[in-house]
Protein backbone atom coordinates (compact mmCIF):
# COMPACT_ATOMS: atom_id res chain seq x y z
CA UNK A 1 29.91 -18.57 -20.96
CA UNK A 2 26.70 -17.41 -22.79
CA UNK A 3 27.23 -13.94 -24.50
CA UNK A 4 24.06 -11.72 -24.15
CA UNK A 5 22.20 -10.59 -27.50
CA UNK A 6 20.00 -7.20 -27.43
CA UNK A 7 16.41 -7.46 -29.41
CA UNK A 8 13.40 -6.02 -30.15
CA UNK A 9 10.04 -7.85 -30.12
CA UNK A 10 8.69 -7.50 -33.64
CA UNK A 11 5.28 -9.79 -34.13
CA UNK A 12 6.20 -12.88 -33.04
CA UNK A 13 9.91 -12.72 -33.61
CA UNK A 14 12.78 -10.95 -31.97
CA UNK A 15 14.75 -8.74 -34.16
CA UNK A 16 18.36 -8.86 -32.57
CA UNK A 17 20.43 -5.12 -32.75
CA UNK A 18 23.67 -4.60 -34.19
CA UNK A 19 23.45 -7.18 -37.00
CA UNK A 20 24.17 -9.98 -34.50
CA UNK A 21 23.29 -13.29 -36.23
CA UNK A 22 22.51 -16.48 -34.66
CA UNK A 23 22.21 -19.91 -36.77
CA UNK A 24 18.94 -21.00 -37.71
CA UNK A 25 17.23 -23.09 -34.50
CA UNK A 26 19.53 -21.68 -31.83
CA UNK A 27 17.05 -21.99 -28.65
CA UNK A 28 17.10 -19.11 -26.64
CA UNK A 29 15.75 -17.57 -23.25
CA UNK A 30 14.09 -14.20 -23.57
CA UNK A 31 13.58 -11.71 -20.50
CA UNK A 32 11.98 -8.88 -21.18
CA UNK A 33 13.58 -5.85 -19.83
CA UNK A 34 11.78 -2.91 -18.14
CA UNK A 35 10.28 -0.53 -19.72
CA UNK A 36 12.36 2.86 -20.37
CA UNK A 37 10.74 6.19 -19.13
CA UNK A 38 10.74 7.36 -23.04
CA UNK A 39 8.74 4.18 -23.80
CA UNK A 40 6.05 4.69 -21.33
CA UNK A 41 6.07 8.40 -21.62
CA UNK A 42 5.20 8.03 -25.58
CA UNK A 43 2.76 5.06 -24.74
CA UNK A 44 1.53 7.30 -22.54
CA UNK A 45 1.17 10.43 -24.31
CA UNK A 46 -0.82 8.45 -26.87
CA UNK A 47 -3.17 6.69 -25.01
CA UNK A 48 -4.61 10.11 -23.71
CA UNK A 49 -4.69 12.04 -27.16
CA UNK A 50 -7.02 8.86 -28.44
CA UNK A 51 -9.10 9.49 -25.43
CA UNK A 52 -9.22 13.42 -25.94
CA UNK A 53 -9.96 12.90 -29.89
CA UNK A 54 -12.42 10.63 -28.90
CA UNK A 55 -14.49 13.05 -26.75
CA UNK A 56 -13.97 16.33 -29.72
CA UNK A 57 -16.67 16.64 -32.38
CA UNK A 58 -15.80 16.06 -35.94
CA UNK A 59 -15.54 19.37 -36.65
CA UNK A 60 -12.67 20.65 -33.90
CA UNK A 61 -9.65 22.73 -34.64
CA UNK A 62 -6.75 20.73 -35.02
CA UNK A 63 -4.42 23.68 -34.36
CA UNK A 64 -6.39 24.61 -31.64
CA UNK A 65 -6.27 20.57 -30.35
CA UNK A 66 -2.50 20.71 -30.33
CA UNK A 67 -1.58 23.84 -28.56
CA UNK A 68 -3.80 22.63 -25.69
CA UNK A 69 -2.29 19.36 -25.24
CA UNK A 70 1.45 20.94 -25.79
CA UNK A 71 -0.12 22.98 -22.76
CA UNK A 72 -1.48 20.46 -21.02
CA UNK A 73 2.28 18.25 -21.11
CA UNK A 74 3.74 21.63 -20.62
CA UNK A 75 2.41 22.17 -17.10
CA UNK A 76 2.96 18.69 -15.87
């Protein structure tokens, strides 16, 4: 029986979790699993600040920038 191995994609390479090791040339099958609701939420999240800092003039209010997207995700 095969023993399953946890990764994450990292370039072209899979780094495998909890220090599991597998000799140099093993072939392996990789399925990508799903992604998690925190991954697209964060993926997400940044897509739309880069479109609202692309549409604010140089000179905005950072501060100002922040509390109205913490509003924004706030009311969602």
């Amino acid at each position: 029986m095969n023993e399953i191995y946890r990764g994450i994609v990292r370039g072209r390479s899979v780094e495998l979790e909890d220090g599991a090791l597998l000799p140099e040339g093993t072939r392996v099958t990789v399925i990508p699993e799903e992604a998690t609701d925190e991954t697209y939420s964060l993926g997400a999240w940044l897509q739309g600040t880069r479109q609202i800092r692309s549409q604010l003039p140089l000179t905005s209010d950072s501060v100002g920038i922040l509390e109205e997207i913490r509003q924004e995700r706030a009311d969602r």
